[in-house]
C-alpha atoms as a PDB file:
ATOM      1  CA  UNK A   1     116.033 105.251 126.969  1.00  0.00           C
ATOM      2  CA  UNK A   2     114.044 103.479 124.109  1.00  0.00           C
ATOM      3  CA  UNK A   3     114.258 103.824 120.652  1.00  0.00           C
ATOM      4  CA  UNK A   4     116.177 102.362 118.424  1.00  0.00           C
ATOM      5  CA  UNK A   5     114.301 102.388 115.316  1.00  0.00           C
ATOM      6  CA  UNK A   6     111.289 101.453 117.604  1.00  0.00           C
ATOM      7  CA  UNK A   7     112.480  98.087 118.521  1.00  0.00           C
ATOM      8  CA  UNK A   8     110.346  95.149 118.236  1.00  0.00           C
ATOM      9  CA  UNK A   9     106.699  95.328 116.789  1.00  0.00           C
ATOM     10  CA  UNK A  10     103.418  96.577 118.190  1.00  0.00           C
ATOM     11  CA  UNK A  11     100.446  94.256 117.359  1.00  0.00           C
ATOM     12  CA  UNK A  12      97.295  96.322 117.015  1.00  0.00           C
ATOM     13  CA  UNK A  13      95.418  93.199 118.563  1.00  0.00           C
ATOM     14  CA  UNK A  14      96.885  93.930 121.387  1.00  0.00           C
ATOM     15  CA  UNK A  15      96.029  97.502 121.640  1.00  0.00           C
ATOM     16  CA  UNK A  16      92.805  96.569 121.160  1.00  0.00           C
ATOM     17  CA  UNK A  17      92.855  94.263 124.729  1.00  0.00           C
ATOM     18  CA  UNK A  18      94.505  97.031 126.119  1.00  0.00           C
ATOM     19  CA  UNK A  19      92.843 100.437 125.005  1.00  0.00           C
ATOM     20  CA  UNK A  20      95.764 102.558 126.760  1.00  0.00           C
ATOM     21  CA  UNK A  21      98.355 101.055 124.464  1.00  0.00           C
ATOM     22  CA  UNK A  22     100.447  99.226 127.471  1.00  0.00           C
ATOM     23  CA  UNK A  23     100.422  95.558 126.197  1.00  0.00           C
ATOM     24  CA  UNK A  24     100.919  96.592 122.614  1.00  0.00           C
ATOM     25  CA  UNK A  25     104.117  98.842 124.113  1.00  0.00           C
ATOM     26  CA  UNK A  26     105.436  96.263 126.254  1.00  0.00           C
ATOM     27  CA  UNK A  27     105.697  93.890 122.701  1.00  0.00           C
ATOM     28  CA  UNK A  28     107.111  96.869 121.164  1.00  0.00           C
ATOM     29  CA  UNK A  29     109.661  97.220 123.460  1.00  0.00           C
ATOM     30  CA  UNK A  30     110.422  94.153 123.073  1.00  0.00           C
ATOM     31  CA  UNK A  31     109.159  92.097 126.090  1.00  0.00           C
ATOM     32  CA  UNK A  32     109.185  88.426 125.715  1.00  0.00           C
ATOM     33  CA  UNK A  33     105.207  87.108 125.845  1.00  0.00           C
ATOM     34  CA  UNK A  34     104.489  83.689 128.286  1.00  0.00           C
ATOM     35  CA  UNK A  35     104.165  80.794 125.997  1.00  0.00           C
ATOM     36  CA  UNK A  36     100.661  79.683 125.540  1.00  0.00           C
ATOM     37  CA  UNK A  37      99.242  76.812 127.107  1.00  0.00           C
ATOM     38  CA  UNK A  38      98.125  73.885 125.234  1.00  0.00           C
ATOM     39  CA  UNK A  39      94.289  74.794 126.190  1.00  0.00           C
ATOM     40  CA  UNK A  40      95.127  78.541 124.512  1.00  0.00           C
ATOM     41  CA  UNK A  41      96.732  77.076 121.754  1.00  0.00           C
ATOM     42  CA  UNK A  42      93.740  75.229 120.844  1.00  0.00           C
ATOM     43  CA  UNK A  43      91.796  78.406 121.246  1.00  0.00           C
ATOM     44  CA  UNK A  44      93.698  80.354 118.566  1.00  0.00           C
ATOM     45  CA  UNK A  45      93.920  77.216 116.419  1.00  0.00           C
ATOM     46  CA  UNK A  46      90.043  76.969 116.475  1.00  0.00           C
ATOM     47  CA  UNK A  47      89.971  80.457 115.700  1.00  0.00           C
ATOM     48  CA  UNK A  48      92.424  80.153 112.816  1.00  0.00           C
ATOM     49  CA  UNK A  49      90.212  77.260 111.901  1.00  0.00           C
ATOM     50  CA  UNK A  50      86.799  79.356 112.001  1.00  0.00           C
ATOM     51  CA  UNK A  51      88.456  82.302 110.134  1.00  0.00           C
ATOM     52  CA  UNK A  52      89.462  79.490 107.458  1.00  0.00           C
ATOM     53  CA  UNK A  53      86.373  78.243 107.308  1.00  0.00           C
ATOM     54  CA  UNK A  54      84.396  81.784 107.065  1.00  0.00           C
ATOM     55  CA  UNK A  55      86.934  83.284 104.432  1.00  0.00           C
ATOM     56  CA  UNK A  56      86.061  79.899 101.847  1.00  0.00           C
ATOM     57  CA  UNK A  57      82.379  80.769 101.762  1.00  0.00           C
ATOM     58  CA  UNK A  58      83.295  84.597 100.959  1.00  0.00           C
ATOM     59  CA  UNK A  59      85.189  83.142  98.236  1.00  0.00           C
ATOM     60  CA  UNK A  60      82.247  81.088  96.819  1.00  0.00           C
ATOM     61  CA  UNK A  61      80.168  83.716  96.866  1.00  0.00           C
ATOM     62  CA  UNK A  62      82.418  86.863  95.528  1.00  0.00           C
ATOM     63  CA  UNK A  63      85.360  84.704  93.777  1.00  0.00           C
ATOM     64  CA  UNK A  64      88.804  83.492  95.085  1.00  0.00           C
ATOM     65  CA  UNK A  65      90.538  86.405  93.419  1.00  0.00           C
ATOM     66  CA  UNK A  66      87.999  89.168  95.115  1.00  0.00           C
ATOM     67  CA  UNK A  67      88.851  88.142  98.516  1.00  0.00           C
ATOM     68  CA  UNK A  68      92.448  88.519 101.366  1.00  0.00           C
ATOM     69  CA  UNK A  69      93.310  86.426 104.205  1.00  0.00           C
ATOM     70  CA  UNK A  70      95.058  87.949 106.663  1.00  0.00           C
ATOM     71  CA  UNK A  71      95.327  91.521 104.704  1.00  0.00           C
ATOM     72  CA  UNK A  72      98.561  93.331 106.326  1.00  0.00           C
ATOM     73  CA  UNK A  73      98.277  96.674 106.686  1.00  0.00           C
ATOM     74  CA  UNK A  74     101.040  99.067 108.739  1.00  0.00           C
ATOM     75  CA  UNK A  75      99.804 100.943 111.830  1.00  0.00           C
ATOM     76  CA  UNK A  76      99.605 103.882 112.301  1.00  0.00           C
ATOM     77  CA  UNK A  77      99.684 105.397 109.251  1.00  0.00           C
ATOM     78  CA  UNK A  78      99.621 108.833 107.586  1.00  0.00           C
ATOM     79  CA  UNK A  79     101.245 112.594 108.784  1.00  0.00           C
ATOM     80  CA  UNK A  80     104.461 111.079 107.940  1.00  0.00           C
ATOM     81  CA  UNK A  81     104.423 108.638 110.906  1.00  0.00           C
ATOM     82  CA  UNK A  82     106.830 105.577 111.191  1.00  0.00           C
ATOM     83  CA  UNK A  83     104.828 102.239 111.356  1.00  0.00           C
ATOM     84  CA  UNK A  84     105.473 100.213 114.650  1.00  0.00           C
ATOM     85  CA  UNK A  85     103.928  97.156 113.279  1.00  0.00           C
ATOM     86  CA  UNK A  86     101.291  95.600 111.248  1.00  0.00           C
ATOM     87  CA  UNK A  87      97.742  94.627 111.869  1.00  0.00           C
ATOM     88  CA  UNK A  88      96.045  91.638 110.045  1.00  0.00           C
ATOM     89  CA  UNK A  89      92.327  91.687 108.815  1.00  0.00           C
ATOM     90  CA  UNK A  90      91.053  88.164 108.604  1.00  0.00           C
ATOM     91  CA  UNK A  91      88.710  88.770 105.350  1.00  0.00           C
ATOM     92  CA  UNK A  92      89.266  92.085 103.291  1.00  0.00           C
ATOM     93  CA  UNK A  93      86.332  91.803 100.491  1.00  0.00           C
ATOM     94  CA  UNK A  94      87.972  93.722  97.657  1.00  0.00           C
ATOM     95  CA  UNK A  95      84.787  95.054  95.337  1.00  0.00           C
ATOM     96  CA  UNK A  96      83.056  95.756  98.319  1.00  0.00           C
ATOM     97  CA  UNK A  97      86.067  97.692 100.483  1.00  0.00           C
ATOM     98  CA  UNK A  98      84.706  95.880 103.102  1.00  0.00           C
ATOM     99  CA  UNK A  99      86.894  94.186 106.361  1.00  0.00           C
ATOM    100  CA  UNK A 100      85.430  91.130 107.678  1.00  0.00           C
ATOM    101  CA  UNK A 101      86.637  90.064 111.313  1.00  0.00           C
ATOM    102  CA  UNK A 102      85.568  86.193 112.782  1.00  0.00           C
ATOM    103  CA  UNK A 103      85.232  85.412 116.425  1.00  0.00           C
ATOM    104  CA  UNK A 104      84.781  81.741 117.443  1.00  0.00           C
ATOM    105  CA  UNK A 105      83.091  82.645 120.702  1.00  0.00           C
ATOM    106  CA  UNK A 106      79.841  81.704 122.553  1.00  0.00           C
ATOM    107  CA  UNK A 107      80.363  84.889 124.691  1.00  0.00           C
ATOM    108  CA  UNK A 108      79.880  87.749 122.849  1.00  0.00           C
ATOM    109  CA  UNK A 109      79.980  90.104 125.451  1.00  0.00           C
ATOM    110  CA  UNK A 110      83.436  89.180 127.165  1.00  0.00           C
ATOM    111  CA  UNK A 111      85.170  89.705 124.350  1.00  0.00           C
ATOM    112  CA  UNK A 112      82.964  92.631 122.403  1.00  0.00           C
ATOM    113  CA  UNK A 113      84.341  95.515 123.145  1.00  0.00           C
ATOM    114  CA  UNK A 114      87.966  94.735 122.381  1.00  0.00           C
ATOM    115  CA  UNK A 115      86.656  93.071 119.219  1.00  0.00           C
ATOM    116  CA  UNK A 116      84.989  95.904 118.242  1.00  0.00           C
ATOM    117  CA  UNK A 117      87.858  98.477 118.510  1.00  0.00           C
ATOM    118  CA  UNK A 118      89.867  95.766 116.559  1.00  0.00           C
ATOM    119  CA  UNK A 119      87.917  96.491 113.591  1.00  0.00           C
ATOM    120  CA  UNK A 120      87.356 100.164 114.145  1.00  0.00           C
ATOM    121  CA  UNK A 121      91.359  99.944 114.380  1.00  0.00           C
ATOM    122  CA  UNK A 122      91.289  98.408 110.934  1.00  0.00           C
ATOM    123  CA  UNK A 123      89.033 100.899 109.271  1.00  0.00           C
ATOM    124  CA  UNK A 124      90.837 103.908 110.437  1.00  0.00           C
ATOM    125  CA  UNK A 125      94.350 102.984 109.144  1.00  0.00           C
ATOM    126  CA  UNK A 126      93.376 100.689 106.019  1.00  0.00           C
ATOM    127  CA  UNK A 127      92.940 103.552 103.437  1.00  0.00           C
ATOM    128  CA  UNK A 128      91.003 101.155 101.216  1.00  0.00           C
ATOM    129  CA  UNK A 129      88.587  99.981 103.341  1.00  0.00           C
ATOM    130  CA  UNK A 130      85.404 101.560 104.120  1.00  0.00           C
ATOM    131  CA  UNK A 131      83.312  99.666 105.900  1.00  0.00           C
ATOM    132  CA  UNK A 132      83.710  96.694 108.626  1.00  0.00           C
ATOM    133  CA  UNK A 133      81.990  93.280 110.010  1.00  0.00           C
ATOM    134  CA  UNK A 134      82.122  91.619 113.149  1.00  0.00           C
ATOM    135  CA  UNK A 135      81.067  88.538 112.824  1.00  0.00           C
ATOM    136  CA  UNK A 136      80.645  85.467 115.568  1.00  0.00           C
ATOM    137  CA  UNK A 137      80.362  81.867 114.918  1.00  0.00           C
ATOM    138  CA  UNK A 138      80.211  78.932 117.772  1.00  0.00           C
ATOM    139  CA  UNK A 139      82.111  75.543 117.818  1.00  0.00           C
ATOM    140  CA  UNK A 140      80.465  74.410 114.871  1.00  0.00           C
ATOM    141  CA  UNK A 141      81.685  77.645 112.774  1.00  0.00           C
ATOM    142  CA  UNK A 142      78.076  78.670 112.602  1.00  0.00           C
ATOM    143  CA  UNK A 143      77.250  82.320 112.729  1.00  0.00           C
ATOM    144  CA  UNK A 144      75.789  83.739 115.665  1.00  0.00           C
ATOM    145  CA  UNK A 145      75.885  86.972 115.615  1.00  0.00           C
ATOM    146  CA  UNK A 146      77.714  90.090 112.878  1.00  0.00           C
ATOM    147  CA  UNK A 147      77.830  93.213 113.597  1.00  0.00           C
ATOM    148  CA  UNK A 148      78.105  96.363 111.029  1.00  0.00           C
ATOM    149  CA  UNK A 149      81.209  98.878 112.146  1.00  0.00           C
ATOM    150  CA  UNK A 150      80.670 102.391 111.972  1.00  0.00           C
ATOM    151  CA  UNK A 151      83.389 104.546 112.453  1.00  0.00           C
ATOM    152  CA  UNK A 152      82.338 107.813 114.423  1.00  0.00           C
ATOM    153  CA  UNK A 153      84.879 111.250 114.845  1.00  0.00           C
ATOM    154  CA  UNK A 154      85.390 110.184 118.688  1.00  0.00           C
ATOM    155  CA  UNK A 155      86.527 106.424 117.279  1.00  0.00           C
ATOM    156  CA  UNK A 156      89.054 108.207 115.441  1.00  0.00           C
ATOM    157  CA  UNK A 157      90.142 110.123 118.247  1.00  0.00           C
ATOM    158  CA  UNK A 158      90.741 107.018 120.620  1.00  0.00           C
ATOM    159  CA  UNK A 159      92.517 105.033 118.357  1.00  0.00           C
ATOM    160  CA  UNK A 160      94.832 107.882 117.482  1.00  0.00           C
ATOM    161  CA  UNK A 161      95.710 108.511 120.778  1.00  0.00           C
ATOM    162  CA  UNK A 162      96.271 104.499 121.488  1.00  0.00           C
ATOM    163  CA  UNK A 163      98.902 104.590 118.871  1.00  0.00           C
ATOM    164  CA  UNK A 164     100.388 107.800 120.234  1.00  0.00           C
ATOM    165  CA  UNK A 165     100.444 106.200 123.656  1.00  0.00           C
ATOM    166  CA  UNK A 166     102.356 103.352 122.047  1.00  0.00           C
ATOM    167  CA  UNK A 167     104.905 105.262 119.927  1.00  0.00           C
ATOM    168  CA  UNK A 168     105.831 107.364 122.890  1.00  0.00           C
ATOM    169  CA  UNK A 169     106.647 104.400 124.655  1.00  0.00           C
ATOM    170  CA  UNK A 170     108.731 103.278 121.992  1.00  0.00           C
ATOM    171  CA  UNK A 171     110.820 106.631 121.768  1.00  0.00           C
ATOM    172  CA  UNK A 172     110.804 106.918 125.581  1.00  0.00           C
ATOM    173  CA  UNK A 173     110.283 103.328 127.611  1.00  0.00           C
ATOM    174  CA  UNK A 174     107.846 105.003 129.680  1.00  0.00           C
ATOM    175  CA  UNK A 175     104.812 102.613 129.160  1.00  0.00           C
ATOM    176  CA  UNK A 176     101.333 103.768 129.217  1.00  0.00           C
ATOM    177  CA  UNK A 177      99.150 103.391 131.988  1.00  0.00           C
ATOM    178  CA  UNK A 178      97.648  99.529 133.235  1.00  0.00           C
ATOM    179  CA  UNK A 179      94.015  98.910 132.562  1.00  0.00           C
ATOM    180  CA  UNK A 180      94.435  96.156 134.790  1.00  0.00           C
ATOM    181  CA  UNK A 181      94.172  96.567 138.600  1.00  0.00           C
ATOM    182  CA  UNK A 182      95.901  93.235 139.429  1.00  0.00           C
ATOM    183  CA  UNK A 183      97.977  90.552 137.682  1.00  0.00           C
ATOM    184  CA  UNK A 184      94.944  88.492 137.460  1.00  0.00           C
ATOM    185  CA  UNK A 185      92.764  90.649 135.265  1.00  0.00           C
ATOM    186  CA  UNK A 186      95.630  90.461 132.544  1.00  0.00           C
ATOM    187  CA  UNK A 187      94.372  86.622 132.037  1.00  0.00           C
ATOM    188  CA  UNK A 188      90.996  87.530 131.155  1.00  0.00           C
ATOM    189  CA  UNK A 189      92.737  90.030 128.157  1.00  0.00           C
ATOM    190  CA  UNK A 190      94.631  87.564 127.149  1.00  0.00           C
ATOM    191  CA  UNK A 191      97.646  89.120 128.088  1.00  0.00           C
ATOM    192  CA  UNK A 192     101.359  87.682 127.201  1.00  0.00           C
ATOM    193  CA  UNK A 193     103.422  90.078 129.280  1.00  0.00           C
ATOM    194  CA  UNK A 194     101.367  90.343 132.799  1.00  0.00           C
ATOM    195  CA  UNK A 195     104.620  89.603 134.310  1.00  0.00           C
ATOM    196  CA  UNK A 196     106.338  92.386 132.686  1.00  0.00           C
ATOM    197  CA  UNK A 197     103.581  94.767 132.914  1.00  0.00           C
ATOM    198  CA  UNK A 198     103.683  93.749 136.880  1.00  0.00           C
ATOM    199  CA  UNK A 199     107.079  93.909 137.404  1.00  0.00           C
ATOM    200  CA  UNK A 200     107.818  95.185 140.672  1.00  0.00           C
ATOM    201  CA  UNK A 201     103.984  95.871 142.029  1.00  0.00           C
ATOM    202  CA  UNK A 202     102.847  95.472 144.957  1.00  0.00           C
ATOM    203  CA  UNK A 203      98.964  94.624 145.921  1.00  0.00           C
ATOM    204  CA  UNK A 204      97.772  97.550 147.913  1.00  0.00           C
ATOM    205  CA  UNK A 205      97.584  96.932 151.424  1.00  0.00           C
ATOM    206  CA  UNK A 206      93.985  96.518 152.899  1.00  0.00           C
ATOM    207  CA  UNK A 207      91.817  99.532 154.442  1.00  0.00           C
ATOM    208  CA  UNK A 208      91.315  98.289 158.161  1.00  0.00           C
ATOM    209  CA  UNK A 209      87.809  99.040 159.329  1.00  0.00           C
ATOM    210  CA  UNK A 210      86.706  97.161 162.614  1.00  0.00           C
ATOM    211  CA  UNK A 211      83.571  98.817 162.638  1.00  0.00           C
ATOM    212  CA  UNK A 212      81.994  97.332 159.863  1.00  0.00           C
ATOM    213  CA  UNK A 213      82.822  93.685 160.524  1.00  0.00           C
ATOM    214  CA  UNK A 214      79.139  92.973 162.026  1.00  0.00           C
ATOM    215  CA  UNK A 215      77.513  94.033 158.846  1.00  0.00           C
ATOM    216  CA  UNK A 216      80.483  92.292 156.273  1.00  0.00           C
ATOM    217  CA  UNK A 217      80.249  89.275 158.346  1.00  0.00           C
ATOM    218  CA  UNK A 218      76.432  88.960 157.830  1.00  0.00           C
ATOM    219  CA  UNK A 219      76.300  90.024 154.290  1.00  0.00           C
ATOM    220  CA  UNK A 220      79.508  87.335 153.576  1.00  0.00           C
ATOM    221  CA  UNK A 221      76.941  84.571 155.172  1.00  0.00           C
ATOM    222  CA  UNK A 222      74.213  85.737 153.553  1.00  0.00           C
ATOM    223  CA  UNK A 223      76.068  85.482 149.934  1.00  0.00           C
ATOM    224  CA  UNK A 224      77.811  82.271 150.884  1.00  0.00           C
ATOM    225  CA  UNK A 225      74.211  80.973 151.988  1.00  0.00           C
ATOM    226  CA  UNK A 226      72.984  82.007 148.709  1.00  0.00           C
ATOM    227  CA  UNK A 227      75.486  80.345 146.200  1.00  0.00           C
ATOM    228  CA  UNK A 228      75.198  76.681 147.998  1.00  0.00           C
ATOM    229  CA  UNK A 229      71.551  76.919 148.103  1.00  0.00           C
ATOM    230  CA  UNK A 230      71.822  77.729 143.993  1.00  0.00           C
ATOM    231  CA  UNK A 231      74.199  75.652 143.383  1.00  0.00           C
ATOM    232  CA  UNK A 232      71.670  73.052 145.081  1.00  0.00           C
ATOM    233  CA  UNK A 233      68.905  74.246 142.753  1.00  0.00           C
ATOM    234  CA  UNK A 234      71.174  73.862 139.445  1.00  0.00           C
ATOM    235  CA  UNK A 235      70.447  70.136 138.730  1.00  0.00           C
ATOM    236  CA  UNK A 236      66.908  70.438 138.803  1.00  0.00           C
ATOM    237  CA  UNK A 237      67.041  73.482 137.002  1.00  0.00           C
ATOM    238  CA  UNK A 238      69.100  71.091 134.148  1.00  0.00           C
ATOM    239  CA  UNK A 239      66.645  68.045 135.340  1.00  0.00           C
ATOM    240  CA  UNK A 240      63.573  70.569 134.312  1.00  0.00           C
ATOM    241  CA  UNK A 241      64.919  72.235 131.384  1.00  0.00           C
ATOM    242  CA  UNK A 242      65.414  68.324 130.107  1.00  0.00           C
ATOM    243  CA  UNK A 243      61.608  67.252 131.200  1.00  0.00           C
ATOM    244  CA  UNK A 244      60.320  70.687 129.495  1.00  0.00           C
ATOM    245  CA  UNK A 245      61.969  70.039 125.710  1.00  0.00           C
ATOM    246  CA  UNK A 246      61.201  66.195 125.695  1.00  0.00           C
ATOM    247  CA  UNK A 247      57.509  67.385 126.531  1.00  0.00           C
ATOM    248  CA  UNK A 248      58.120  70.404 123.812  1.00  0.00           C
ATOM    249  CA  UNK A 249      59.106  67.700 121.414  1.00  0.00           C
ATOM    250  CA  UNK A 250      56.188  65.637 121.849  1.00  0.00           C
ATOM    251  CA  UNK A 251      52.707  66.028 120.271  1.00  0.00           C
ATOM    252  CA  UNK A 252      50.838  68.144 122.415  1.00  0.00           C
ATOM    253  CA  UNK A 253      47.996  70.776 120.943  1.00  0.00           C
ATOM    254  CA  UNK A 254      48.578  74.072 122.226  1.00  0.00           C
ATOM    255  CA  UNK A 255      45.423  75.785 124.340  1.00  0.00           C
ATOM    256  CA  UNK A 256      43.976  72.142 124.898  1.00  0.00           C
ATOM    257  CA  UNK A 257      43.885  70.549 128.246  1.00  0.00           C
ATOM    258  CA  UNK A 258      45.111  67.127 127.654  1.00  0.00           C
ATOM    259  CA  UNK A 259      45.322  63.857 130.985  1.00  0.00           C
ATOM    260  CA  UNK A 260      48.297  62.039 130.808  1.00  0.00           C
ATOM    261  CA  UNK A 261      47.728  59.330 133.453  1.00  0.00           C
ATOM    262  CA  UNK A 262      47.015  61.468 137.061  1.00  0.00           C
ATOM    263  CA  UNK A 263      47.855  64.703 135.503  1.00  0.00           C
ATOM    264  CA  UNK A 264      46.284  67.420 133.272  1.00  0.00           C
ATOM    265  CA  UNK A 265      48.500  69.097 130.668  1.00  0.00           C
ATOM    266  CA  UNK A 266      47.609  71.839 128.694  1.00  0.00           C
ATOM    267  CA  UNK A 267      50.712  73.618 126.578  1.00  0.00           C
ATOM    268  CA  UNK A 268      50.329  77.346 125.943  1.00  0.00           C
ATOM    269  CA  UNK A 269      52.564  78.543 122.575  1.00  0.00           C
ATOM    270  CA  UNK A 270      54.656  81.660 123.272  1.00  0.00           C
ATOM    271  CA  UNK A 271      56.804  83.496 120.856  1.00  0.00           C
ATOM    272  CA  UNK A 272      60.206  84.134 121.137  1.00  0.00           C
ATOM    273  CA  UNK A 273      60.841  88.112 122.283  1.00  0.00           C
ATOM    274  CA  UNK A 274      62.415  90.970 120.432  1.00  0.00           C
ATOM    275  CA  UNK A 275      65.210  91.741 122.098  1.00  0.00           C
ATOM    276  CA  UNK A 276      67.723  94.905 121.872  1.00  0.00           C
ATOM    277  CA  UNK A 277      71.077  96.216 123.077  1.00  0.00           C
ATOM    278  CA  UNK A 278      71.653  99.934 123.506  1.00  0.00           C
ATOM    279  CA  UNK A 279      74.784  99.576 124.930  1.00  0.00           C
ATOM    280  CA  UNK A 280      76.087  97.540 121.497  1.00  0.00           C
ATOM    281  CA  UNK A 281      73.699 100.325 119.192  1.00  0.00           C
ATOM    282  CA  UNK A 282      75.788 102.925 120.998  1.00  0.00           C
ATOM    283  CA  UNK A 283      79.223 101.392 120.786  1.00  0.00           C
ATOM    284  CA  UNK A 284      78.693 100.586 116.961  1.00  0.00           C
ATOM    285  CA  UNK A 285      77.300 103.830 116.179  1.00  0.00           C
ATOM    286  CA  UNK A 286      74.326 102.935 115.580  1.00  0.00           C
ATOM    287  CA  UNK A 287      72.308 105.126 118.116  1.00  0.00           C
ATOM    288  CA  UNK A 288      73.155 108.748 118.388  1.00  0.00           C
ATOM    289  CA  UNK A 289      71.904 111.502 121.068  1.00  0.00           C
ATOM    290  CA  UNK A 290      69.248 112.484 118.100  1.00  0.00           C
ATOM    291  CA  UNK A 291      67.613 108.866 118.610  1.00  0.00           C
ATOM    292  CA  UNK A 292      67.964 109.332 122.311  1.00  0.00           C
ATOM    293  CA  UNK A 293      65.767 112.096 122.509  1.00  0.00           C
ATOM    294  CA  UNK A 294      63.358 109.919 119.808  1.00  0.00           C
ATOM    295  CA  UNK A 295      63.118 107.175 122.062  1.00  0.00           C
ATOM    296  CA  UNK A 296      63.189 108.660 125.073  1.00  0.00           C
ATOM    297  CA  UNK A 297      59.836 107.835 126.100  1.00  0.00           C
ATOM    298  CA  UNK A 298      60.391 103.916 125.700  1.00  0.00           C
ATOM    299  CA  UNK A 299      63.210 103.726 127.213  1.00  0.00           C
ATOM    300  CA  UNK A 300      63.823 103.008 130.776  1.00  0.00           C
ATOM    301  CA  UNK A 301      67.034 102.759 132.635  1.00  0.00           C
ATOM    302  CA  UNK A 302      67.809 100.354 135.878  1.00  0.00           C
ATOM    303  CA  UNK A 303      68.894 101.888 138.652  1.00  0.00           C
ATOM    304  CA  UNK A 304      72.781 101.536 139.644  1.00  0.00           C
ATOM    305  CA  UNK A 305      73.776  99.221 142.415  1.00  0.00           C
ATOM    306  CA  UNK A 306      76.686  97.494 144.349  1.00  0.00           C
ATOM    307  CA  UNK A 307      78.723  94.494 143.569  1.00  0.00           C
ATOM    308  CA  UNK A 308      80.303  93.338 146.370  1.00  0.00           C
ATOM    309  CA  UNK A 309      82.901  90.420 146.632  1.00  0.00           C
ATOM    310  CA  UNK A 310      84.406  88.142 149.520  1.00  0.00           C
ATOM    311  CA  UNK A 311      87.453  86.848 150.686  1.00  0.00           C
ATOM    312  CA  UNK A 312      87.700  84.561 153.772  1.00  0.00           C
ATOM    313  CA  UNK A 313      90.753  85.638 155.802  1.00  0.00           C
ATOM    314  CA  UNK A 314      92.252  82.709 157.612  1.00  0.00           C
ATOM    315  CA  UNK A 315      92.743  82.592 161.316  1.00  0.00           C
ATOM    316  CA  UNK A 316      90.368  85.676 161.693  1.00  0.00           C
ATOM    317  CA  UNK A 317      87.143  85.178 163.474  1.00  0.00           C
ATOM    318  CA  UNK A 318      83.498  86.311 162.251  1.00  0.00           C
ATOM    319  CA  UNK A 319      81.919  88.849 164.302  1.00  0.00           C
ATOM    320  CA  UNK A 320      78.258  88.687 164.110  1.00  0.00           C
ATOM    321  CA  UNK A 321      77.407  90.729 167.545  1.00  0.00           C
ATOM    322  CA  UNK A 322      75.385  94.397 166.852  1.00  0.00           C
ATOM    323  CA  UNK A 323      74.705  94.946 170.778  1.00  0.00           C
ATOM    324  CA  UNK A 324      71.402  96.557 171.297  1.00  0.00           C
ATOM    325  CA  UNK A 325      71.087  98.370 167.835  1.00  0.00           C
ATOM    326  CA  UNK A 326      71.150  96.330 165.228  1.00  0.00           C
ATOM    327  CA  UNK A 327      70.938  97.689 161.756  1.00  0.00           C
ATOM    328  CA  UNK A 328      68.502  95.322 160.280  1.00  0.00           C
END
């Protein structure tokens, strides 16, 4: 039975990996996290580095004294609730009440969504902040991408119920549900405790059906097929992209036919495209049902499909053979 004052400390960075609370609970119950790898630690470090970086041009532009590094702030907060830990805003712009979080990533969209209830996290228990950035810069700390946080009613909601999850697993030791389906999917969120949070599962034990063998055997071909031929086509992909900017770079008139040696060239200009994200407008706030309805008649949805993945059991033979009816 847990509780003791609450233990250890939840990190709200961790909640954010994990929206049910469960990695967050595990460090609040005090569960000792894997030590990082030397690759990781360079990660955070160039992170560190990036916020560093970021947080000194905020200070040029509003003033040393207008502007905290690494602001603490105790979670959760208010209705007489004990903290369980504190959560750390990289930039906290003081005249302007205004959280700034920094991402060194190229890959916006792996890490997005955790990012972005980070920050939500940050508005809704900082009582002096009132409005939020995400920002992204890439290896050379230059900004990508920065996104404006809006906190929404149903934000609220979530987040309060993540920290509810976790307290209750600090009075009780019963630990919120995984979000993970097997230890392996704790790597990609970063997780220090998998082999806590794993402790004693077993992998499920595989659905037998001999009937569809013909038709998993041929579509495991077929995919196989596919990747070597692709990963055939990849250097001359590269080798074209390479031909296509040198011959960008050089002093060719667009709309004019031009003969290099025994070829004709003729260069048509074509303007970079407008791009947008509903999925990110939606998650930030930014588009409502209202501008759903508004829009409705440019935008168009893709139908669903399957994703399907392989794994090539050893010993066990392919079976190819459809008789008489084959479904193809």
């Amino acid at each position: 039975m847990a509780d003791k004052r609450l233990q250890g400390r939840a990190r709200w960075s961790h909640a954010a990996r994990c929206n049910t609370g469960r990695m967050a609970a595990l460090g609040l119950l005090g569960a000792e996290p894997t030590a990082v790898t030397e690759r990781q630690a360079g990660r955070f470090q160039r992170g560190k580095d990036a916020q560093r970086y970021i947080g000194q041009q905020f200070e040029t532009k509003y003033g040393t004294d207008d502007i905290e590094h690494e602001r603490p702030v105790p979670w959760p907060t208010g209705n007489g609730q004990l903290p369980i830990g504190e959560l750390h805003e990289d930039i906290f712009i003081r005249s302007e009440k205004m959280i700034v979080e920094v991402k060194s990533s190229e890959h916006v969209d792996g890490i997005f969504d955790s990012a972005l209830l980070q920050v939500k996290g940050q508005l809704h228990f900082d009582p002096e902040a009132e409005i939020g950035a995400l920002m992204f810069v890439d290896r050379d700390y230059q900004q990508t991408d920065v996104f404006p946080i809006v906190l929404t009613d149903d934000d609220r909601e979530e987040i309060e119920q993540i920290a509810a999850s976790v307290v209750h697993a600090g009075k009780t030791g019963e630990l919120p549900p995984r979000i993970c389906a097997h230890p392996g999917e704790g790597v990609s969120h970063m997780c220090p405790f998998i082999s806590q949070c794993f402790e004693g599962w077993e992998p499920p034990a595989d659905e037998e059906r001999p009937e569809l063998a013909p038709l998993v055997s041929e579509a495991y071909l077929a995919k196989r097929d596919l990747d070597a031929a692709k990963a055939e086509l990849k250097p001359l992909e590269e080798r074209w992209e390479v031909a296509r900017d040198n011959l960008d770079a050089a002093d060719i008139e667009p709309g004019v036919t031009h003969l290099a040696g025994g070829v004709t060239v003729k260069r048509t200009a074509v303007a970079g495209s407008e791009r947008f994200s509903l999925s990110k407008a939606r998650k930030l706030g930014l588009f409502t049902e209202n501008d759903a309805e508004r829009f409705s008649s440019v935008i168009s949805l893709s139908e669903g499909h399957s994703r399907f993945s392989f794994d090539r059991v050893e010993g066990e033979d392919l079976e190819l053979g459809f008789g008489d009816e084959a479904p193809f």
